[in-house]
Protein backbone atom coordinates (compact mmCIF):
# COMPACT_ATOMS: atom_id res chain seq x y z
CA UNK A 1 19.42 9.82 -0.46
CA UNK A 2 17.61 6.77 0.57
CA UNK A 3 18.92 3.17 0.16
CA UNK A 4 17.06 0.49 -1.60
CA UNK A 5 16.08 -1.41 1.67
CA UNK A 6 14.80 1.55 3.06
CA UNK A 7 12.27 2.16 0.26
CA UNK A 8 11.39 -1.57 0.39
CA UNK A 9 10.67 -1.44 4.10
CA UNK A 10 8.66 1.86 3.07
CA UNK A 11 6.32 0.06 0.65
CA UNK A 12 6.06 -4.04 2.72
CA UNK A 13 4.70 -1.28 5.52
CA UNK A 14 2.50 0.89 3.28
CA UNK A 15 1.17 -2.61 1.92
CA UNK A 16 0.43 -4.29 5.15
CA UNK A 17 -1.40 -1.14 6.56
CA UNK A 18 -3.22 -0.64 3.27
CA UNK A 19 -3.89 -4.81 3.30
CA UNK A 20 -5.93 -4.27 6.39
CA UNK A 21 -8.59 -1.83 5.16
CA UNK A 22 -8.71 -3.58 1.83
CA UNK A 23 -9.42 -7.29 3.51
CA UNK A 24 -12.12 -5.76 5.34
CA UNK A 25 -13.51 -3.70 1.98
CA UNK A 26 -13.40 -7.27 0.23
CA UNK A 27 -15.60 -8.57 3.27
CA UNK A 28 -18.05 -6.89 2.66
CA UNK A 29 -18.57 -7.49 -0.64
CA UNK A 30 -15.80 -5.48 -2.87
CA UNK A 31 -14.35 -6.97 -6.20
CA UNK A 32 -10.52 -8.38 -5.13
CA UNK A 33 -9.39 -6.97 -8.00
CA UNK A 34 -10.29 -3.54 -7.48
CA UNK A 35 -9.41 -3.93 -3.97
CA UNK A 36 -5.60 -5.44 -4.84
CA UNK A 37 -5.47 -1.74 -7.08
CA UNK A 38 -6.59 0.29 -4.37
CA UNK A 39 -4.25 -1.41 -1.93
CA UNK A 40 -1.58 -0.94 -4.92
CA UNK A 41 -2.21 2.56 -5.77
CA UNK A 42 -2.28 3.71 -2.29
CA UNK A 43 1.37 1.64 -1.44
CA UNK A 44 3.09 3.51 -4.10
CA UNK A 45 1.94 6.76 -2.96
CA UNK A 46 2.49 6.27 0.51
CA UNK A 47 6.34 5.46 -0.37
CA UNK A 48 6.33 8.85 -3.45
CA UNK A 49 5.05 11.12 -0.19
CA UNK A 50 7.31 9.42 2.15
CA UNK A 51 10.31 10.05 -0.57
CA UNK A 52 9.20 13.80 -0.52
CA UNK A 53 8.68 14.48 2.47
C-alpha cells in the first residue's frame, strides 16, 4: 500500500505538469476558472490511475 507522502508527491507532480498546459490555455484566452478545474480534474486522475496501476 502506498504511504501518504507518496500520494502527495503523486498529485504536487500531476499538478505542476498539468499547471504548464493550463498557464499556456489561460494565455491564450481561457477562463482561469475553468482552467484551475481542468488542471484539478486531471491531478486527481493522474494520482486514481497512478494508484491502479
Amino acid at each position: 500500500m502506498e504511504s501518504r507522502p507518496a500520494i502527495t508527491t503523486q498529485l504536487a507532480v500531476a499538478c505542476l505538469g498539468a499547471g504548464v498546459i493550463t498557464t499556456f490555455a489561460v494565455a491564450q484566452g481561457q477562463n482561469p476558472f475553468t482552467a484551475l478545474g481542468i488542471t484539478l480534474f486531471s491531478a486527481l486522475a493522474a494520482v486514481v490511475v497512478g494508484q491502479v496501476l
